[in-house]
Protein backbone atom coordinates (compact mmCIF):
# COMPACT_ATOMS: atom_id res chain seq x y z
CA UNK A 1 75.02 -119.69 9.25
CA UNK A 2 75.66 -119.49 5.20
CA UNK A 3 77.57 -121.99 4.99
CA UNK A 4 74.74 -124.40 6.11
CA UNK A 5 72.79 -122.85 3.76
CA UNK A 6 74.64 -123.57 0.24
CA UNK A 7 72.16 -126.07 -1.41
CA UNK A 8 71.31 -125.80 -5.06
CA UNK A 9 68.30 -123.85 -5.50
CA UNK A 10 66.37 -126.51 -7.12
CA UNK A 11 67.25 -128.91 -4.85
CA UNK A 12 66.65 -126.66 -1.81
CA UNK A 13 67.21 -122.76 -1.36
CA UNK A 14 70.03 -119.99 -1.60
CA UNK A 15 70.19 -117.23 0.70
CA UNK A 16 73.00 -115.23 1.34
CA UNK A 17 72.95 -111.48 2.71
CA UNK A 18 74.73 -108.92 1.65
CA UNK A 19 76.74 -106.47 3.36
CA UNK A 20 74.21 -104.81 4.96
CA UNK A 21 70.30 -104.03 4.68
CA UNK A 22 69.00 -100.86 3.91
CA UNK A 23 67.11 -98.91 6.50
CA UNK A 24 63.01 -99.77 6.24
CA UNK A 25 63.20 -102.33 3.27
CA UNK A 26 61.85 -104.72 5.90
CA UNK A 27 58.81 -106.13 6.62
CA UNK A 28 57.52 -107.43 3.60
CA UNK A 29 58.24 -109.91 1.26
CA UNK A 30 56.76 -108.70 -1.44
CA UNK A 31 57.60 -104.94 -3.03
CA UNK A 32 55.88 -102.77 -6.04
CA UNK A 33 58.59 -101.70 -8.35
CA UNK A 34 57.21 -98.49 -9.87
CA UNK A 35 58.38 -95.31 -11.87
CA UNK A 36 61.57 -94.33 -13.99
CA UNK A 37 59.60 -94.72 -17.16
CA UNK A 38 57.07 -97.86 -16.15
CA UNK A 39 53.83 -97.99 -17.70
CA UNK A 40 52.41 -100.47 -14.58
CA UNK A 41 54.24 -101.11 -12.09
CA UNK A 42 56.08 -104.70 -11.41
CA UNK A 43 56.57 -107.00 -8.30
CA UNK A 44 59.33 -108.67 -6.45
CA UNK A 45 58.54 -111.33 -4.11
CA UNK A 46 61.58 -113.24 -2.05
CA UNK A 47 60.89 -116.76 -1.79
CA UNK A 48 62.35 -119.34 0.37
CA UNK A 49 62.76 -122.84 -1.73
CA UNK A 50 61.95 -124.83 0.53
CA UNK A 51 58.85 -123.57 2.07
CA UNK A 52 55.46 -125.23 0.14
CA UNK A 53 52.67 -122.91 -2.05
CA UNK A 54 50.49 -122.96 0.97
CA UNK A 55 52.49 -120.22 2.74
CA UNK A 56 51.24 -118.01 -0.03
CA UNK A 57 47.94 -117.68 1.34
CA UNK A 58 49.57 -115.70 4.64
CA UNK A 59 51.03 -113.37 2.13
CA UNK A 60 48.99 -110.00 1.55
CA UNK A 61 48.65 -109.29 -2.04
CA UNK A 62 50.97 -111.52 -3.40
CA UNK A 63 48.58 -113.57 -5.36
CA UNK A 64 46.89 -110.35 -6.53
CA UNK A 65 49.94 -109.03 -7.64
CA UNK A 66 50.76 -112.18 -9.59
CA UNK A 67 47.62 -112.29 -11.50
CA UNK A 68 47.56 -108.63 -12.66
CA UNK A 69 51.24 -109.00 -14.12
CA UNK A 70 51.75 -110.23 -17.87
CA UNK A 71 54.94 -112.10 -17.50
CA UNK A 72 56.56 -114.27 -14.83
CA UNK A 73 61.07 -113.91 -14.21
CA UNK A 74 62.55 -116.60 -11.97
CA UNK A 75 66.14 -117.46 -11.39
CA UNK A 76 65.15 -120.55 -13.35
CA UNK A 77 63.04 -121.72 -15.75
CA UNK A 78 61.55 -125.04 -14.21
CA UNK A 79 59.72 -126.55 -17.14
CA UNK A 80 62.47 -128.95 -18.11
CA UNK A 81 63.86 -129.95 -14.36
CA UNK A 82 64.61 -133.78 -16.34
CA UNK A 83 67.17 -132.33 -18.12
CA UNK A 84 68.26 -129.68 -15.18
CA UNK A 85 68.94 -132.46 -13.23
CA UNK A 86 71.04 -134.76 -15.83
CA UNK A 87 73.52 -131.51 -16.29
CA UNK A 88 73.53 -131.24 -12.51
CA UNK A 89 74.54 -135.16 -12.03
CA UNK A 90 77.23 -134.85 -14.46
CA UNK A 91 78.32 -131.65 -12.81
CA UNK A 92 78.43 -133.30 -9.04
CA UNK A 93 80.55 -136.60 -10.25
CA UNK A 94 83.97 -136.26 -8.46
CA UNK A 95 86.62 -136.16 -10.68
CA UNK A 96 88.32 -139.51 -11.66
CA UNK A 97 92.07 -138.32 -10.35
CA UNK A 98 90.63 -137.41 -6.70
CA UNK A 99 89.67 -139.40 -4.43
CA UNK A 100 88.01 -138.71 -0.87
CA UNK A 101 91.11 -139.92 0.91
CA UNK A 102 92.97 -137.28 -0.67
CA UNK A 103 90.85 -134.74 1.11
CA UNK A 104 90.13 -135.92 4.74
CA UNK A 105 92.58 -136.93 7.00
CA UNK A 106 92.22 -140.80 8.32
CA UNK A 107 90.24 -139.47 10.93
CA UNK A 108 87.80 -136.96 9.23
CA UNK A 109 87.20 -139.73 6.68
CA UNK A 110 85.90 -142.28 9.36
CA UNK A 111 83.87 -139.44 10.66
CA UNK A 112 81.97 -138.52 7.84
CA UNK A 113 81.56 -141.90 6.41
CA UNK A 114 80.10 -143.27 9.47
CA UNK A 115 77.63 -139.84 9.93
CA UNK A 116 76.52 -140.40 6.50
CA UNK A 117 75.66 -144.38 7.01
CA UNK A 118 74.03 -143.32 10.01
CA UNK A 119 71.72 -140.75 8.03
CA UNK A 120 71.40 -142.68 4.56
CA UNK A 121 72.34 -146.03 5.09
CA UNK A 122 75.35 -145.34 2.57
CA UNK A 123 78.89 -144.07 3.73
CA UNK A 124 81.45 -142.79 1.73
CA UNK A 125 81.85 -146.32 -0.33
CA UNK A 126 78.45 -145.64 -2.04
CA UNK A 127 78.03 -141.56 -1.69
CA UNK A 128 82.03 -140.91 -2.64
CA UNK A 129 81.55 -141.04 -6.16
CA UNK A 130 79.89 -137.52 -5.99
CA UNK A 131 81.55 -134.29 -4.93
CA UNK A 132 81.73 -133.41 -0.87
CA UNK A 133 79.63 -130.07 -2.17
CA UNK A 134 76.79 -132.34 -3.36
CA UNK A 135 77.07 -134.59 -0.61
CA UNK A 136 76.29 -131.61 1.55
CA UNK A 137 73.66 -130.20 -0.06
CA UNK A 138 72.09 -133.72 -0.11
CA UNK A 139 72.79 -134.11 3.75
CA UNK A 140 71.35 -130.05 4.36
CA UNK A 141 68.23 -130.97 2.13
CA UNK A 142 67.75 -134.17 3.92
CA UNK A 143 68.24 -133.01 7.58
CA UNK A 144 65.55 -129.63 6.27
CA UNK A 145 62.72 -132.37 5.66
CA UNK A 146 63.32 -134.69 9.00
CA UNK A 147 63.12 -131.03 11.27
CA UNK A 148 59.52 -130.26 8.92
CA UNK A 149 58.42 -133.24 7.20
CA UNK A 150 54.95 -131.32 7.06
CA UNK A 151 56.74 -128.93 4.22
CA UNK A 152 57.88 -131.63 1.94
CA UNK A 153 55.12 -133.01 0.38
CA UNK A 154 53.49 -129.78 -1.46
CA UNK A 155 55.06 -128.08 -4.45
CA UNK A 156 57.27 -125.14 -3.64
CA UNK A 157 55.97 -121.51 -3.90
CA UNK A 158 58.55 -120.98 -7.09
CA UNK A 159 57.61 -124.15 -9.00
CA UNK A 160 54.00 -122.92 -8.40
CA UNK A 161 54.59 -119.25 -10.08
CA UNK A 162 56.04 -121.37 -12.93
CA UNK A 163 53.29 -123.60 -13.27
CA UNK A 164 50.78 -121.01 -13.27
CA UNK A 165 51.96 -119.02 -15.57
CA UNK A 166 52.35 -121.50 -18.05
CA UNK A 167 48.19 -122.47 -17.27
CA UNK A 168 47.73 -118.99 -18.41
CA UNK A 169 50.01 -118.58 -21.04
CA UNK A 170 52.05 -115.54 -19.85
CA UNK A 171 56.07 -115.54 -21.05
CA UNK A 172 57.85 -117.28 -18.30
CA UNK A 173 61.87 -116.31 -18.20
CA UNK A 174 64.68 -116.97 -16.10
CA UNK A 175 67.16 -115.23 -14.85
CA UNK A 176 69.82 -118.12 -15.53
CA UNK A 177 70.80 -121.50 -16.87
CA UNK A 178 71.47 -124.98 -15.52
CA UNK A 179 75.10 -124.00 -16.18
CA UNK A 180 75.24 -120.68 -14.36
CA UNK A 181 74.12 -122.21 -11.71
CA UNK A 182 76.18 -125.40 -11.59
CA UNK A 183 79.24 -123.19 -11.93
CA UNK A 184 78.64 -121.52 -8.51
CA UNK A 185 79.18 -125.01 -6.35
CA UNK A 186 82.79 -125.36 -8.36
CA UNK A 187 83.85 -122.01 -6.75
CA UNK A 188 85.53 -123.87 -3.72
CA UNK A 189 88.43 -126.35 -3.91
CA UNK A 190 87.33 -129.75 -3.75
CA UNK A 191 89.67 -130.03 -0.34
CA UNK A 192 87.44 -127.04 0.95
CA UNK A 193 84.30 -128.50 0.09
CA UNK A 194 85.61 -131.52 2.22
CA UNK A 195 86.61 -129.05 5.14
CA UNK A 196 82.61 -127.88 4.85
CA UNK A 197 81.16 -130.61 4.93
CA UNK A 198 83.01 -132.55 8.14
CA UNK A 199 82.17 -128.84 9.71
CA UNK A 200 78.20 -129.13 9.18
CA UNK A 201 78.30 -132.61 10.16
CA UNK A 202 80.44 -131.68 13.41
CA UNK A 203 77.95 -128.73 14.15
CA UNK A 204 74.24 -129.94 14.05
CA UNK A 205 72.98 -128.59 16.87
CA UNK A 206 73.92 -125.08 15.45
CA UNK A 207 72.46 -126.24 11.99
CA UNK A 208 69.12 -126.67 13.64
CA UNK A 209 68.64 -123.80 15.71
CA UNK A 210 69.41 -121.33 13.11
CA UNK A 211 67.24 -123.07 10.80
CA UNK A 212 64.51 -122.75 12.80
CA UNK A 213 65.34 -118.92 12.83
CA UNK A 214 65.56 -118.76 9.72
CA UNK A 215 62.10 -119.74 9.33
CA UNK A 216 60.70 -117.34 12.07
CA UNK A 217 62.29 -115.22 10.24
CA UNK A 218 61.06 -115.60 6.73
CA UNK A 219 57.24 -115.88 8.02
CA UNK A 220 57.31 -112.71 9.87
CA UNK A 221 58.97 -110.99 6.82
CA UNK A 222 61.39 -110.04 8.84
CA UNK A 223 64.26 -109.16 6.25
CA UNK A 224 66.47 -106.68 8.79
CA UNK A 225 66.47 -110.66 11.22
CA UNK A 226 67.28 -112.35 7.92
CA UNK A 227 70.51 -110.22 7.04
CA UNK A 228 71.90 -110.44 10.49
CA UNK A 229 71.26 -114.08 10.78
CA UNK A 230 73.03 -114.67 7.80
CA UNK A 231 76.05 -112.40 8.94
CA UNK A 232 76.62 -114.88 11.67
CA UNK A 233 79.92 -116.26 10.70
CA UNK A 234 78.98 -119.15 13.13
CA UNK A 235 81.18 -122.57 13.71
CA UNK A 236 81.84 -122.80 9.80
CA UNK A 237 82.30 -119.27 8.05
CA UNK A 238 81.85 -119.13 4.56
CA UNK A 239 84.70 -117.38 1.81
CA UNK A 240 84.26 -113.73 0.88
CA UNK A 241 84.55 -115.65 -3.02
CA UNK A 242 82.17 -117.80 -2.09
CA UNK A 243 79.42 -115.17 -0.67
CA UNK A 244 80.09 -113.12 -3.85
CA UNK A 245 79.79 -115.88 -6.16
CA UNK A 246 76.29 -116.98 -4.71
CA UNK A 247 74.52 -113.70 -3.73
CA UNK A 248 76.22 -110.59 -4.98
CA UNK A 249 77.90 -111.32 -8.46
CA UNK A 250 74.00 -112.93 -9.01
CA UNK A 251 72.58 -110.12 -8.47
CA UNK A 252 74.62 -107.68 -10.50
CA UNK A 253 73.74 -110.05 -13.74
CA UNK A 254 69.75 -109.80 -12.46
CA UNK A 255 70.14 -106.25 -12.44
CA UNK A 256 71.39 -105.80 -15.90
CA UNK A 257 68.37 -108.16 -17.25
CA UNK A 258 65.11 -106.99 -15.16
CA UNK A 259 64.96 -103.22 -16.27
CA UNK A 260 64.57 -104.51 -19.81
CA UNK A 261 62.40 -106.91 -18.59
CA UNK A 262 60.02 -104.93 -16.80
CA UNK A 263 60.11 -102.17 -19.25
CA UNK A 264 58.45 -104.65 -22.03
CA UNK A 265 55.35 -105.77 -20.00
CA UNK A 266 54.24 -106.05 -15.77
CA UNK A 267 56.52 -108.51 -14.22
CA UNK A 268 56.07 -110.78 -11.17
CA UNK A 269 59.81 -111.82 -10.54
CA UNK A 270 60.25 -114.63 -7.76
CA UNK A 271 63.96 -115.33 -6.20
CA UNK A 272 65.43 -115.92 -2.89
CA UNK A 273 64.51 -114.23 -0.13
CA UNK A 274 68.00 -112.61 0.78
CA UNK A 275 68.63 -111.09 -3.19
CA UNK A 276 66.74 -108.52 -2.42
CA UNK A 277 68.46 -106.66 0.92
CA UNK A 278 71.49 -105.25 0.82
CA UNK A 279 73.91 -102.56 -0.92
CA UNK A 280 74.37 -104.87 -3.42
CA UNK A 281 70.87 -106.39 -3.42
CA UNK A 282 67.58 -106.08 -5.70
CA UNK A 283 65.61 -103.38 -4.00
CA UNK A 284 68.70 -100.82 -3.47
CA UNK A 285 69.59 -101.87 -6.98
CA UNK A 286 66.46 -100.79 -8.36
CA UNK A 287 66.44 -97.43 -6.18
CA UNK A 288 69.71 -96.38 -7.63
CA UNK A 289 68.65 -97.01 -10.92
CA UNK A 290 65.64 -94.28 -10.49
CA UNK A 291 62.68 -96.88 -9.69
CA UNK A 292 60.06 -96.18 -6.56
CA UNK A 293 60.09 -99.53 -4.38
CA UNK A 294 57.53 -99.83 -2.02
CA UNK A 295 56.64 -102.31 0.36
CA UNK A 296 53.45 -104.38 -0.17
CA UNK A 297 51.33 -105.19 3.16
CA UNK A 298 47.82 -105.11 2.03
């Protein structure tokens, strides 16, 4: 299942599980952050990137949480997407020595490039001067919107935290950069990227079954369902380097910035849905640091 998942967050959505979740931090997406020294208390809400602003309104408390908070952390800051977007076109150009012939076998080639005319109407002639990584994240995003074409024409739940804030002038910050982000799709070969992407396009059936788990999943805040589902090594199994690279060496930086953070003023932070379970996720991080985390359901 992860592998299907690796789209760049502001293109799509990032969730990978950790090693396992910890017993009760489940059922709820959103969770007080309390204690250890904390004037007010702060939020954490796990988002899923691709789901639109109306799902907020299913949430209990999460829009009464955001307004009482005086600053807004995403992993992002989404004000200047124009130039997010230039740094991650240069970033997905493949390099000028490679080609895609290089990486596919005569065989694999033909299949892809023929999968991807059928989809876009552009094989690997037009779509080979980017990287197989991008090429799959543009494929996962696309295939996301034909299964629920009713979710892709309303801002996204993080955008909206973002624009809000800045209509009422709270500090918006993010957790990273354009770069730190880019950086995480270059942790694979280029061959292995290749490998990926002939795999998703060989497995769609799979793809859209546990997509459509993964959004049970999400709506019934069901974080223990989550985890497993995305421990399911399924037809395409994702590197340890990889899984590290997206979920847990993220959240280790987070962790070293959000104490500060939320020590300064309330704080509504918004990320993935799947950085907060986990040894190595938000919530335990915050517990072994001395906070009080507590499920919100009212």
């Amino acid at each position: 299942m992860k592998k299907f998942l690796l789209i760049p967050v502001l293109l799509f959505f990032v969730c990978v599980a950790s090693a396992q979740t910890l017993a009760g931090k489940t059922g709820s997406l959103l969770w007080r952050i309390s204690g250890n020294g904390l004037t007010t208390p702060s939020y954490i809400f796990g988002t899923h990137h691709a789901f639109p602003v109306s799902f907020l309104d299913s949430v209990a408390g999460v829009k009464q949480a955001f307004a009482n908070c005086e600053q807004m952390v995403g992993e992002i800051l989404m004000n200047d997407m124009a130039a997010t977007a230039v740094e991650i076109q240069k970033a997905a150009m493949m390099p000028k020595d490679t080609t895609w012939q290089m990486l596919l076998s005569e065989e694999d080639y033909r299949f892809v490039d023929e999968q991807l005319m059928a989809l876009f109407g552009a094989g690997l002639q037009g779509l080979g001067v980017l990287k197989p990584a991008m090429v799959h994240m543009t494929y996962i995003a696309y295939y996301f919107q034909k299964m629920f074409p009713q979710m892709s024409g309303e801002t996204g739940a993080d955008m909206w935290f973002q624009q809000q804030s800045a209509s009422r002038g709270i500090p918006i910050i993010g957790l990273e950069t354009a770069q730190d982000q880019i950086a995480i799709f270059d942790v694979q070969s280029l061959k292995r990227q290749a490998a990926d992407l002939v795999c998703t396009l060989q497995n769609t059936d799979y793809t859209e079954v546990s997509t459509r788990k993964l959004n049970r999943l999400y709506r019934s805040a069901d974080l223990t369902g989550l985890a497993a589902l995305f421990r399911e090594e399924g037809p395409c199994p994702s590197s340890e380097e990889q899984d590290t690279a997206l979920n847990d060496a993220r959240n280790a930086r987070w962790l070293k910035k959000l104490p500060d953070i939320m020590h300064e003023k309330s704080t509504f932070v918004a990320v993935g849905c799947l950085h907060l379970v986990g040894n190595a996720g938000l919530l335990a991080g915050f517990e072994k640091a001395g906070y009080t985390v507590e499920a919100v359901k009212n």
